[in-house]
Protein backbone atom coordinates (compact mmCIF):
# COMPACT_ATOMS: atom_id res chain seq x y z
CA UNK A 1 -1.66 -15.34 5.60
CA UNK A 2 0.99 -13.38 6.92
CA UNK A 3 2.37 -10.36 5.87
CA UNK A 4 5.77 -9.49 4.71
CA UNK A 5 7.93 -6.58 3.42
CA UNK A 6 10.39 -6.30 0.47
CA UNK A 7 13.53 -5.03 2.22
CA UNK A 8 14.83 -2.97 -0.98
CA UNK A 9 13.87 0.25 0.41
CA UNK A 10 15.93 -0.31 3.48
CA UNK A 11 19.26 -0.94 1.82
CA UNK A 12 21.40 0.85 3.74
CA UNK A 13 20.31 -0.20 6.63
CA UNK A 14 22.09 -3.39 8.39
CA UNK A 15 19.82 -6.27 8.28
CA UNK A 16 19.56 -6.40 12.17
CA UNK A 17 17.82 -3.09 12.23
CA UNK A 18 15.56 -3.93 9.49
CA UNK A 19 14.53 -7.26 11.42
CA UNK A 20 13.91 -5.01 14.50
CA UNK A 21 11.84 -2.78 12.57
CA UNK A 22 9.62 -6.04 11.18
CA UNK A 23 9.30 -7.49 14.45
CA UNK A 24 8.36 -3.98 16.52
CA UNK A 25 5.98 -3.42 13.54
CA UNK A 26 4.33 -6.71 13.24
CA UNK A 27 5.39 -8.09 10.26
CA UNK A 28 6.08 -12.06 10.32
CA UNK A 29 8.60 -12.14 6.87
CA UNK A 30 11.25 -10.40 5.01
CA UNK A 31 11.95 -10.38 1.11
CA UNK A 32 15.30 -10.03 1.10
CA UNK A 33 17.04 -8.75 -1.40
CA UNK A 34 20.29 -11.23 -2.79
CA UNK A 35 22.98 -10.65 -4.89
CA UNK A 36 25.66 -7.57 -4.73
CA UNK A 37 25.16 -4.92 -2.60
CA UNK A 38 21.82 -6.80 -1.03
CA UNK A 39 21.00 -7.40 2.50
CA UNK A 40 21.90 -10.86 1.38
CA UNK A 41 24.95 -11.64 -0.69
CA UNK A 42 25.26 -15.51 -2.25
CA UNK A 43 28.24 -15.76 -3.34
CA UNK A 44 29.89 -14.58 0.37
CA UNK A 45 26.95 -16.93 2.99
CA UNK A 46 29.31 -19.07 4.74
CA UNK A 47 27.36 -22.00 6.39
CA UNK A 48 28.28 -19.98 9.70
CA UNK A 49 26.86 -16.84 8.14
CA UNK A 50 23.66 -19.13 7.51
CA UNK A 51 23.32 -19.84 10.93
CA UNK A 52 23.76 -16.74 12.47
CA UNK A 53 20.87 -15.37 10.17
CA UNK A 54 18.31 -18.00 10.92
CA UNK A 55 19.09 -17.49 14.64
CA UNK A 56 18.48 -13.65 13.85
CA UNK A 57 15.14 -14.12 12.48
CA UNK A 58 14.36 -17.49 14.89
CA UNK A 59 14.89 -14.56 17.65
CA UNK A 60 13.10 -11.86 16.13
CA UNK A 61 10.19 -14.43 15.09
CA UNK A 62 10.35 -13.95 11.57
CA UNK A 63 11.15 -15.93 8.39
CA UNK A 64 11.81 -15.39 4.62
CA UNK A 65 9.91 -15.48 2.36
CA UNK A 66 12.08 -15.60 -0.34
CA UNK A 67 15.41 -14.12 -1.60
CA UNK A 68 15.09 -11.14 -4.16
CA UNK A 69 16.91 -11.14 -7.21
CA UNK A 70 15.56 -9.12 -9.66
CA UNK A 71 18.41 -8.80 -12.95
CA UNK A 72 17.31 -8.88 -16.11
CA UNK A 73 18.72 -12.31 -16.90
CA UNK A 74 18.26 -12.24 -20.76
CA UNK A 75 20.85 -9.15 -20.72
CA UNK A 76 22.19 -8.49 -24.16
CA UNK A 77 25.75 -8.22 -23.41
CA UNK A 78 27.01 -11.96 -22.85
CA UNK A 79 29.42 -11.09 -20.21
CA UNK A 80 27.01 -9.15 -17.93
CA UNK A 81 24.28 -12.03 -18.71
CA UNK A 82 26.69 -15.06 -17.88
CA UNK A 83 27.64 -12.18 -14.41
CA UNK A 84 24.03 -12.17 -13.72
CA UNK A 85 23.18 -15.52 -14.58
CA UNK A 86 26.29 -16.88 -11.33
CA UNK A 87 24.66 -14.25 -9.02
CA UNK A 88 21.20 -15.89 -9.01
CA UNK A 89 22.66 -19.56 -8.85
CA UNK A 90 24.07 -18.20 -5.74
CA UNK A 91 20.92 -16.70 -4.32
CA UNK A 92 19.07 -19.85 -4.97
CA UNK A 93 22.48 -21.96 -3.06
CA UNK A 94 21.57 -19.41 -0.46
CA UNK A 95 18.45 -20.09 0.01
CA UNK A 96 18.98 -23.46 -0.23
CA UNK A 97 21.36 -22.70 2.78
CA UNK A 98 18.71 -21.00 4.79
CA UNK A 99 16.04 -23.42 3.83
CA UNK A 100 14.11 -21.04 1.61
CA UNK A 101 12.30 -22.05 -1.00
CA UNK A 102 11.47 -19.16 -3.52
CA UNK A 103 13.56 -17.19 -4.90
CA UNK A 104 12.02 -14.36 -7.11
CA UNK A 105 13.43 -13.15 -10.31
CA UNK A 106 12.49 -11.18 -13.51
CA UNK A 107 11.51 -12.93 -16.62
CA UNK A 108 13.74 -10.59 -18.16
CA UNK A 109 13.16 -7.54 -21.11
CA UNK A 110 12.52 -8.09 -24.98
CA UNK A 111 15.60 -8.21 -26.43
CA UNK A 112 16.39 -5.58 -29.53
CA UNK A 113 14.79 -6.13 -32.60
CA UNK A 114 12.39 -8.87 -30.70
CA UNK A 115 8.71 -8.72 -29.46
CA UNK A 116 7.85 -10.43 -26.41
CA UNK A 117 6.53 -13.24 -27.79
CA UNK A 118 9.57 -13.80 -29.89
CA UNK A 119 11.76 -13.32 -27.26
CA UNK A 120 10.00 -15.78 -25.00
CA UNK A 121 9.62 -18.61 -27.73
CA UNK A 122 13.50 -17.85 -29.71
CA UNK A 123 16.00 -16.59 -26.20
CA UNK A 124 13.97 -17.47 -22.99
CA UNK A 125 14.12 -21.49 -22.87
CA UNK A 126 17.95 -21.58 -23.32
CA UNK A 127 18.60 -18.85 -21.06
CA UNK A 128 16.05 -19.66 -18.53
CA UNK A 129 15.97 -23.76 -18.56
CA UNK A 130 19.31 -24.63 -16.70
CA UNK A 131 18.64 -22.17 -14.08
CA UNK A 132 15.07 -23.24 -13.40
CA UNK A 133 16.74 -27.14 -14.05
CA UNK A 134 19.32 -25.83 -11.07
CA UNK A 135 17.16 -24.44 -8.65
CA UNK A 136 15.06 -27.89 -8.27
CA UNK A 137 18.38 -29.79 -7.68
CA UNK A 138 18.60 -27.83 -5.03
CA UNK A 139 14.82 -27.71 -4.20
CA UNK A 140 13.74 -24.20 -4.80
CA UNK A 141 11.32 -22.53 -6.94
CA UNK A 142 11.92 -19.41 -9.20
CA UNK A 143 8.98 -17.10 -9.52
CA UNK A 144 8.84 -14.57 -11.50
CA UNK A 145 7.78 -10.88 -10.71
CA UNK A 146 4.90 -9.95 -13.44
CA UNK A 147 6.55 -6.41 -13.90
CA UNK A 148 4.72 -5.19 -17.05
CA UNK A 149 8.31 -3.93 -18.59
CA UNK A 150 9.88 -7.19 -18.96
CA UNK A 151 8.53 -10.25 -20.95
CA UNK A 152 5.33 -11.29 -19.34
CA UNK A 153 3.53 -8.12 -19.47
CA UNK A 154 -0.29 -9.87 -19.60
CA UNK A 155 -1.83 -13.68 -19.65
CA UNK A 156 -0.77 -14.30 -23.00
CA UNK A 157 2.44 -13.91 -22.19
CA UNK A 158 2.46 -15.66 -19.02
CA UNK A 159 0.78 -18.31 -20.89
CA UNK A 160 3.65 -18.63 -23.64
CA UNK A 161 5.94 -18.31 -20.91
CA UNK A 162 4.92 -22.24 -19.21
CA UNK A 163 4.97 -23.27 -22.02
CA UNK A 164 8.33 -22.97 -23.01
CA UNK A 165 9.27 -23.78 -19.81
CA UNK A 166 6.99 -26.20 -18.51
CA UNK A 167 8.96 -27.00 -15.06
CA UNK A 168 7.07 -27.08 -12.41
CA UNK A 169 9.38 -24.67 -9.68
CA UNK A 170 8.68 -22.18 -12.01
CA UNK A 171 6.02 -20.21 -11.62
CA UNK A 172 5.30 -16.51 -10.69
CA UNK A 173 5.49 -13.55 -7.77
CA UNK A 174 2.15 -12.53 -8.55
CA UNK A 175 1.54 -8.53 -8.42
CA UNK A 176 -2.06 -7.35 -9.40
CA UNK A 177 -0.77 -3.98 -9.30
CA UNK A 178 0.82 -3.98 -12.44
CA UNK A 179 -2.44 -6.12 -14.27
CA UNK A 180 -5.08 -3.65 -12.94
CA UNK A 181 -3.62 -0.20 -14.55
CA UNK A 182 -3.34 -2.06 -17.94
CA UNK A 183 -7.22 -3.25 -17.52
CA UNK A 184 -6.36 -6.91 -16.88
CA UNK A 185 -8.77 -8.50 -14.14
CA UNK A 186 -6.14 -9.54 -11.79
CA UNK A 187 -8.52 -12.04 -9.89
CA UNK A 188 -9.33 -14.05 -13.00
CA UNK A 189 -5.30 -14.23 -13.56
CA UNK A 190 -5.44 -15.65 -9.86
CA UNK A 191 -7.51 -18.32 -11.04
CA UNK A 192 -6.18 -19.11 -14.48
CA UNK A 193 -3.09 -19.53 -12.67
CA UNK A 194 -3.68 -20.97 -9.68
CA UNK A 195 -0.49 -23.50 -9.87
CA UNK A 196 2.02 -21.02 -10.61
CA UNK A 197 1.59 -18.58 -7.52
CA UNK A 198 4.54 -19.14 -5.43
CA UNK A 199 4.78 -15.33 -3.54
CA UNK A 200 2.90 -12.04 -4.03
CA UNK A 201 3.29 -8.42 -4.02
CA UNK A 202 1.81 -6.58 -2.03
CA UNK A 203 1.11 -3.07 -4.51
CA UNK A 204 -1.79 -0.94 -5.48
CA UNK A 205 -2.14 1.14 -8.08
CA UNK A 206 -3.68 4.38 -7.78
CA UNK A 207 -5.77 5.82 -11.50
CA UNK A 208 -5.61 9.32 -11.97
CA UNK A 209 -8.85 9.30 -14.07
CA UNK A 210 -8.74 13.21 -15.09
CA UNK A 211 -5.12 12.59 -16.10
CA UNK A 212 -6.37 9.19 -18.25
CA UNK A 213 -9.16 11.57 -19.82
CA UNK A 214 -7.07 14.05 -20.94
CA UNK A 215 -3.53 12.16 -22.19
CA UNK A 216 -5.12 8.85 -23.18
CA UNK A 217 -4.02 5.28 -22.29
CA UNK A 218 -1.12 5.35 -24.07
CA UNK A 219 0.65 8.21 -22.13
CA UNK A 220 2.11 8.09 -18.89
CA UNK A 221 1.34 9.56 -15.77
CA UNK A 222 -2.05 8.91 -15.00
CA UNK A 223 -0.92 5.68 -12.47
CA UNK A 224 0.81 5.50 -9.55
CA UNK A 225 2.46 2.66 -7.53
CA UNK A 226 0.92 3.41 -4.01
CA UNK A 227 0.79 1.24 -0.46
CA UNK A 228 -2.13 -1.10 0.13
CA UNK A 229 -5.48 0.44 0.67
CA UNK A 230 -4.27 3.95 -0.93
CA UNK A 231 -5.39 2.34 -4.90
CA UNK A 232 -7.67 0.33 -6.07
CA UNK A 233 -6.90 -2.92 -5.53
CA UNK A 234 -9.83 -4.99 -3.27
CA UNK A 235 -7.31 -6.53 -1.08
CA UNK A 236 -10.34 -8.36 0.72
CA UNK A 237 -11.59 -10.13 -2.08
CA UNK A 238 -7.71 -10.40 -3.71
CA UNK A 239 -6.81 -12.12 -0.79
CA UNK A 240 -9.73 -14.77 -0.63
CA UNK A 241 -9.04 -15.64 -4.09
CA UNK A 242 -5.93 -16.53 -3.54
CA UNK A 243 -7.05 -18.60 -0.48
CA UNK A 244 -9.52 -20.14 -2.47
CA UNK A 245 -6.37 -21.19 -5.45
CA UNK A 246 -4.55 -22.63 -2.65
CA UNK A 247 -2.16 -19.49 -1.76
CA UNK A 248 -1.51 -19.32 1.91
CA UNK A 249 1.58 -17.73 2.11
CA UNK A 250 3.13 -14.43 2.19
CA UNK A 251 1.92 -11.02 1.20
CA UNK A 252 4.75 -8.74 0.86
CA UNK A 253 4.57 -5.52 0.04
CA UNK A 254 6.83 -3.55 -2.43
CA UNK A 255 6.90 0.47 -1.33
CA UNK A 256 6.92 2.32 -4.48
CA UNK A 257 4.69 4.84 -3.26
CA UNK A 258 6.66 8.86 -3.39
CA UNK A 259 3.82 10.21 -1.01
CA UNK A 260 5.55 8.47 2.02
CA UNK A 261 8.83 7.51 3.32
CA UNK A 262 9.63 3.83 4.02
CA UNK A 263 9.00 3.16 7.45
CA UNK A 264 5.47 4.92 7.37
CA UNK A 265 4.32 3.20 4.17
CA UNK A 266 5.02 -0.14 5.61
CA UNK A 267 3.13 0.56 8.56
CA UNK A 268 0.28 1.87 6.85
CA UNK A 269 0.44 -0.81 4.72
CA UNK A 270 0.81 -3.58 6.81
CA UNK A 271 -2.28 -2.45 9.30
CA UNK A 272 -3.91 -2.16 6.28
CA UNK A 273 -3.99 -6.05 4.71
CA UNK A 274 -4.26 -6.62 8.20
CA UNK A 275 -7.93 -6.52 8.80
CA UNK A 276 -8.03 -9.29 5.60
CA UNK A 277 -4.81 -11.64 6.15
């Protein structure tokens, strides 16, 4: 597999120098975030602007791994949804453009008054339908990030989630980071859902235990977001799971971790999954 990096934390830096820093590092893909203020912008990639970028990365011997749009899509306010809703047909023309074929999204947050599961069955299909139906026009996948805030917090919820919307370029950017601090087994989700892995995260998760024993599970503060190898995720036998589902693509890894800055944690990070990709 190769390994990859979300380029969020970089986003004041000009794409060139994050490239450099992928290539000098060895990383083989970028996550690139889409949409306003991005590293990538839609609604502004010229077919020239195309080609320059995949000349970039051709030169710098990287690809993408997918474009990043992460909005909450089922955004109560109708403007801001239909806003959100153009920005993400433009990151999937883009990738389209750049011959990318995941794009990665959120499933979006409960709305008010709604559960997840209500939310999913009563606002997610009409919402979520033509964009999924305009993506595989133009032959790209949506997968969505399993962020435990928005609507597919655990299986059950994934599970409603296909079956609303059954198409099959939509599927999920599978993060067992978020699974393992809520005590869901993260390599049984691998197999259960096998078919719908289209990109992964790359984030452990570190357990404070004394802080669980003392404030309880339903507190915060007793997880952390950390770099590979720093929680308790077994990358080794992660990563042969998803080999053995049929996953051979990217692992890219999404710094959230305060105990180091951005270029370090990548490093670490990526010499870590290293001695298993």
């Amino acid at each position: 597999m190769d390994i990859g990096l979300l380029t969020a934390p970089f986003q004041k830096k000009p794409f060139r120098w994050v490239a450099n820093f992928a290539r000098e590092n060895g990383f083989q893909a970028l996550e690139v975030t889409a949409g306003p203020g991005g590293h990538l912008n839609g609604a502004d990639l010229s077919a020239a602007r195309a080609k320059e970028l995949a000349r970039l990365l051709a030169d710098h011997g990287l690809r993408i791994s997918s474009l990043a749009c992460y909005n909450n899509l089922l955004e109560p306010d109708k403007a801001r949804r239909a806003q959100l809703a153009k920005e993400l047909r433009g990151a999937i023309k883009a990738a389209a453009d750049l011959g990318v074929d995941v794009v990665c999204i959120l499933a979006g947050f409960p709305l008010p008054g709604r559960d997840r599961m209500q939310t999913i069955a009563q606002d997610l299909p009409r919402v979520f339908t033509p964009l999924v139906e305009f993506a595989a026009k133009h032959k790209v996948k949506l997968a969505c990030e399993n962020y435990f805030a928005t609507n597919i917090m655990n299986l059950d919820h994934w599970q409603r989630l296909f079956e609303v919307v059954p198409h099959a370029n939509f599927g999920l950017n599978f993060d067992p980071s978020h699974l393992h601090w809520q005590g869901i087994d993260y390599l049984e989700a691998v197999d259960l859902f096998a078919d719908r892995i289209f990109h992964t995260h790359a984030k452990d998760v570190e357990i404070k235990q004394h802080k669980l024993r003392r404030v309880g599970n339903q507190s915060r503060g007793w997880w952390r977001y950390v770099i590979p190898g720093y929680g308790e995720i077994n990358w080794g036998v992660y990563i042969a799971r998803l080999r053995a589902a049929g996953y051979n693509g990217v692992l890219s890894i999404e710094h959230e971790d305060s105990a180091f800055g951005a270029e370090e944690g990548f490093i670490k990070g990526r010499r870590h999954l290293g001695q298993y990709a």
